[in-house]
N, C-alpha and C. Protein backbone atom coordinates (compact mmCIF):
# COMPACT_ATOMS: atom_id res chain seq x y z
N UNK A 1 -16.81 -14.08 -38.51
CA UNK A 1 -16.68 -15.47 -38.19
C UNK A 1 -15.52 -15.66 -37.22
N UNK A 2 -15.74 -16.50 -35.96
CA UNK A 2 -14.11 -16.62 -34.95
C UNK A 2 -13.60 -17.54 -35.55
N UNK A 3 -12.26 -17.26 -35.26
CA UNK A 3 -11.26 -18.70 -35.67
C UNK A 3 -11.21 -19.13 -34.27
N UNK A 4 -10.27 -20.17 -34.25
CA UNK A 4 -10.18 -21.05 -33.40
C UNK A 4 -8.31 -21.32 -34.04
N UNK A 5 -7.53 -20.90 -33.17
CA UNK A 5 -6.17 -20.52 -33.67
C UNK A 5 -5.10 -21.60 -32.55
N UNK A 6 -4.23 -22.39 -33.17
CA UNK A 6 -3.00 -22.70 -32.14
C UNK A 6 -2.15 -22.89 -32.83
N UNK A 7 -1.11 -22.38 -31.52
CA UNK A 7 0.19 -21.78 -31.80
C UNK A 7 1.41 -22.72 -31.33
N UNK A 8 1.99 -23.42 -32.05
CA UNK A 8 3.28 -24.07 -31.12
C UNK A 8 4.45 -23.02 -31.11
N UNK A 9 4.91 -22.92 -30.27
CA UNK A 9 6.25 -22.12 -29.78
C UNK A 9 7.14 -22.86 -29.24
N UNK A 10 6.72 -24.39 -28.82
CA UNK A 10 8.16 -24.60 -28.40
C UNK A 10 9.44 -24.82 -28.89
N UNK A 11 9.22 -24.71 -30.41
CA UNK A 11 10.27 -25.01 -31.12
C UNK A 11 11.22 -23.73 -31.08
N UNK A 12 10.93 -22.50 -31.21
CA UNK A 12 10.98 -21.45 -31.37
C UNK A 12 11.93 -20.70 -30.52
N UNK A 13 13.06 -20.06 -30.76
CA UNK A 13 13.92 -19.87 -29.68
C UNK A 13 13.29 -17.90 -29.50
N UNK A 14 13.63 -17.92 -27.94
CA UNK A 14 13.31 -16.53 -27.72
C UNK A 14 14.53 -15.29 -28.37
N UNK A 15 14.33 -14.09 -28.56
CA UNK A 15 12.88 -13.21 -28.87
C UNK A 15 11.81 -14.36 -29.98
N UNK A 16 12.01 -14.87 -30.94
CA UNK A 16 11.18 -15.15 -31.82
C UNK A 16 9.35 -15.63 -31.77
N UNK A 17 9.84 -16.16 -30.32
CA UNK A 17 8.60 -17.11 -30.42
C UNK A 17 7.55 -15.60 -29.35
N UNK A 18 8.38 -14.81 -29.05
CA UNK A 18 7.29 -13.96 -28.13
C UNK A 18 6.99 -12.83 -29.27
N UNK A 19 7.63 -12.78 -31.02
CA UNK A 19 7.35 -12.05 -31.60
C UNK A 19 6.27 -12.94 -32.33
N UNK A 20 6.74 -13.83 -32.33
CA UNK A 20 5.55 -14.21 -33.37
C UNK A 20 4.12 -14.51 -32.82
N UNK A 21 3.96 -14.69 -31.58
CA UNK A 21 2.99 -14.59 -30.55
C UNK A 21 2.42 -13.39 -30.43
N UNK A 22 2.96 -12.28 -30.24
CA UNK A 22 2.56 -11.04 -30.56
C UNK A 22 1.77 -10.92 -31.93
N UNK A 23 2.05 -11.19 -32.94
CA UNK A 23 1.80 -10.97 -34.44
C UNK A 23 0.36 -11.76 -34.43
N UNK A 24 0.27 -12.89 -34.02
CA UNK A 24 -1.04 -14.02 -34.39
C UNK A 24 -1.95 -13.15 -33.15
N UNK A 25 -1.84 -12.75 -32.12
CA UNK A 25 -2.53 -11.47 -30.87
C UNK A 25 -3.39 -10.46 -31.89
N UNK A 26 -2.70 -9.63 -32.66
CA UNK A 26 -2.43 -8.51 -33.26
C UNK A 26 -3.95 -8.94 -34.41
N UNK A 27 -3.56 -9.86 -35.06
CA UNK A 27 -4.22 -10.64 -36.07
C UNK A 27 -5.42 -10.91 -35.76
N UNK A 28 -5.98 -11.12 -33.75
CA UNK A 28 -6.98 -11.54 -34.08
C UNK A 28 -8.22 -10.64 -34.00
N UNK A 29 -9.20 -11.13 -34.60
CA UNK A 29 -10.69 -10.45 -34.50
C UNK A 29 -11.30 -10.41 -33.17
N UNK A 30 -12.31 -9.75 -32.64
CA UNK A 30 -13.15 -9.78 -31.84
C UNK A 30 -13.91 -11.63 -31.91
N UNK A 31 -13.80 -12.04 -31.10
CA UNK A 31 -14.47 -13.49 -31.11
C UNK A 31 -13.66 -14.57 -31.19
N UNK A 32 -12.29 -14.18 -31.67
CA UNK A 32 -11.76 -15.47 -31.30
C UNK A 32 -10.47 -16.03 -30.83
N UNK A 33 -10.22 -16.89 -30.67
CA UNK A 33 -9.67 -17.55 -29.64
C UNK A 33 -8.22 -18.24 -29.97
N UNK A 34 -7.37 -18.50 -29.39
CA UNK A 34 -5.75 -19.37 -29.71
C UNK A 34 -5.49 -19.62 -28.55
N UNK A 35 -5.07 -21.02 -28.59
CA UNK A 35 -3.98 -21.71 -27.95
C UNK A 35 -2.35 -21.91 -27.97
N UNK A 36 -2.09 -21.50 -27.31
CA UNK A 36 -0.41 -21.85 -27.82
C UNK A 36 0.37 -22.45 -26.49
N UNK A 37 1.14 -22.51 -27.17
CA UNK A 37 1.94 -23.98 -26.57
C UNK A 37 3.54 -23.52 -26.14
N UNK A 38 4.01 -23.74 -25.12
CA UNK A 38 5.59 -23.11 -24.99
C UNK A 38 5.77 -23.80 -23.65
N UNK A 39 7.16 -24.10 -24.00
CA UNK A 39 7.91 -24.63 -22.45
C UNK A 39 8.61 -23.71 -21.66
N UNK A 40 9.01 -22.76 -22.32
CA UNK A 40 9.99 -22.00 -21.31
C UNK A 40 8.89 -20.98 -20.36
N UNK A 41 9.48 -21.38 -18.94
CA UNK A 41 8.59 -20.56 -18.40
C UNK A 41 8.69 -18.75 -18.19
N UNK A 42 10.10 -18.90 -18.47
CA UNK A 42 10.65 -17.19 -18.85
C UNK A 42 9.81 -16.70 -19.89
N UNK A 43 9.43 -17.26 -20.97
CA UNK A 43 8.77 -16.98 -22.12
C UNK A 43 7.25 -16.69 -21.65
N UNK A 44 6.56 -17.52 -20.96
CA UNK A 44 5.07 -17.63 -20.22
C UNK A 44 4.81 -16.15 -19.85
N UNK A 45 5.67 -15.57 -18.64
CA UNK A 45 5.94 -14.54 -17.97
C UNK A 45 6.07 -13.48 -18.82
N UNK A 46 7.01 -13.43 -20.15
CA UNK A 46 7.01 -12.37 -21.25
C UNK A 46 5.71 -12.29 -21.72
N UNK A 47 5.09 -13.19 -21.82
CA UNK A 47 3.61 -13.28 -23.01
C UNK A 47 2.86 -12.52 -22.17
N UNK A 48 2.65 -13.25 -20.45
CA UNK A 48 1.60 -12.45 -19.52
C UNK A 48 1.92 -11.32 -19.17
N UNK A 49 3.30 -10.83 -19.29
CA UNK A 49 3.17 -9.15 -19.44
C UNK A 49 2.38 -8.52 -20.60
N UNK A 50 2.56 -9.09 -21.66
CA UNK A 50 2.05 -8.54 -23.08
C UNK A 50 0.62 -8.75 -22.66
N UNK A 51 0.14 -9.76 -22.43
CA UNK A 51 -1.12 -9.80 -22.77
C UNK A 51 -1.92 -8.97 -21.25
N UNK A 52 -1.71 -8.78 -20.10
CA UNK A 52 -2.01 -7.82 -18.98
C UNK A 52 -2.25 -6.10 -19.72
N UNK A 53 -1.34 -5.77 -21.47
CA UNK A 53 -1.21 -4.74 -21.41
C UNK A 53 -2.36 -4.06 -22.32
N UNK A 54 -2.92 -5.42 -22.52
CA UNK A 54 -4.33 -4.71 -23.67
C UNK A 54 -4.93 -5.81 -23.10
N UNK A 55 -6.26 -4.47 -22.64
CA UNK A 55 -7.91 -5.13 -21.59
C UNK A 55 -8.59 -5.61 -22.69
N UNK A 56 -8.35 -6.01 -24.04
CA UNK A 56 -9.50 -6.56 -24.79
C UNK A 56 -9.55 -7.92 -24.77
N UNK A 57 -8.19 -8.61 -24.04
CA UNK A 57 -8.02 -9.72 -24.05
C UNK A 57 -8.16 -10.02 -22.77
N UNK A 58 -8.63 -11.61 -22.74
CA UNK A 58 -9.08 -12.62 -21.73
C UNK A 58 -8.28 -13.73 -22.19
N UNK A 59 -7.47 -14.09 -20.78
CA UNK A 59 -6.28 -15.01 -20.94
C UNK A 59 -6.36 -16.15 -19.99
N UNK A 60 -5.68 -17.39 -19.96
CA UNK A 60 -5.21 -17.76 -18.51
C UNK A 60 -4.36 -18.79 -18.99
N UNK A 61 -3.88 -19.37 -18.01
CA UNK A 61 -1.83 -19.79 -18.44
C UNK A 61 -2.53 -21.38 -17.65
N UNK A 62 -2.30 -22.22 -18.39
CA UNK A 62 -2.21 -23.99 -17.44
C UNK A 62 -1.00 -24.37 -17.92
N UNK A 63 -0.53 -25.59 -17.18
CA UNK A 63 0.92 -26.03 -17.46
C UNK A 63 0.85 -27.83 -17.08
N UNK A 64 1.03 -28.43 -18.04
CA UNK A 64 1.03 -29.74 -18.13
C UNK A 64 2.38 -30.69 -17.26
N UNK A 65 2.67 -31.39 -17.84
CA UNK A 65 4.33 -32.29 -17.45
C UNK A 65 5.20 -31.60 -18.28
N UNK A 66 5.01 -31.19 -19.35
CA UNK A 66 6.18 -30.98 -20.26
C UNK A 66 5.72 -29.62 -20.76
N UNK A 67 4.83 -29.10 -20.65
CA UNK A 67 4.93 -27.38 -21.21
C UNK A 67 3.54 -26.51 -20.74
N UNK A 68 3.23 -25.16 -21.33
CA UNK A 68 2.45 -24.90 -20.98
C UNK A 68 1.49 -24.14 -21.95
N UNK A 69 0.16 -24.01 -21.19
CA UNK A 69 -0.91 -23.59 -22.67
C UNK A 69 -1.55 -22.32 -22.26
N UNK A 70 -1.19 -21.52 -23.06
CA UNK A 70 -2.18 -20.07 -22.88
C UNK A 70 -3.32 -19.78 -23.88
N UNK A 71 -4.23 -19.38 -23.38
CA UNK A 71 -5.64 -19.58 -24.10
C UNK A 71 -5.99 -18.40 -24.12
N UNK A 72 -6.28 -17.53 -25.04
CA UNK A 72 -6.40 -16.33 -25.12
C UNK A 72 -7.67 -16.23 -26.14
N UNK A 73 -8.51 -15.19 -25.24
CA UNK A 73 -9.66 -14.66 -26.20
C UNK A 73 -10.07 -13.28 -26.36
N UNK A 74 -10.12 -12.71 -27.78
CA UNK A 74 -10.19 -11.13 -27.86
C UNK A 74 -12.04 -10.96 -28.09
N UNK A 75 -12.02 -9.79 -27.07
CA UNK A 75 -13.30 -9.48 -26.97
C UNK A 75 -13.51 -8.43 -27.62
């Protein structure tokens, strides 16, 4: 069954919020999907290294007025 997963991080001060982003990654199944949420754009840039480093994932980064959303899906 996919979940359908989101993540707020902006509360979250770095390392923490790129560990715990890692961990809910790690967690997911084939099929499904998370959103998460973060303002710092230093942090954005940490995640899209991580996630560039395993091909099972399908990503892409948008950025609103006040933060930005990465949408990630494991195949």
């Amino acid at each position: 069954m996919c979940r359908h997963l989101h993540l707020n991080l902006e509360e979250l001060p770095w390392p923490v919020n790129v560990l715990k982003f890692n961990q809910v990654v790690y967690d997911m199944q084939p099929g499904d999907d998370m959103i998460a949420t973060i303002k710092d754009a230093d942090v954005v840039g940490n995640l899209q290294q991580l996630l560039d480093s395993q091909p099972e994932l399908h990503f892409d980064v948008s950025q609103t007025d006040e933060d930005y959303r990465i949408r990630v899906t494991k195949g």
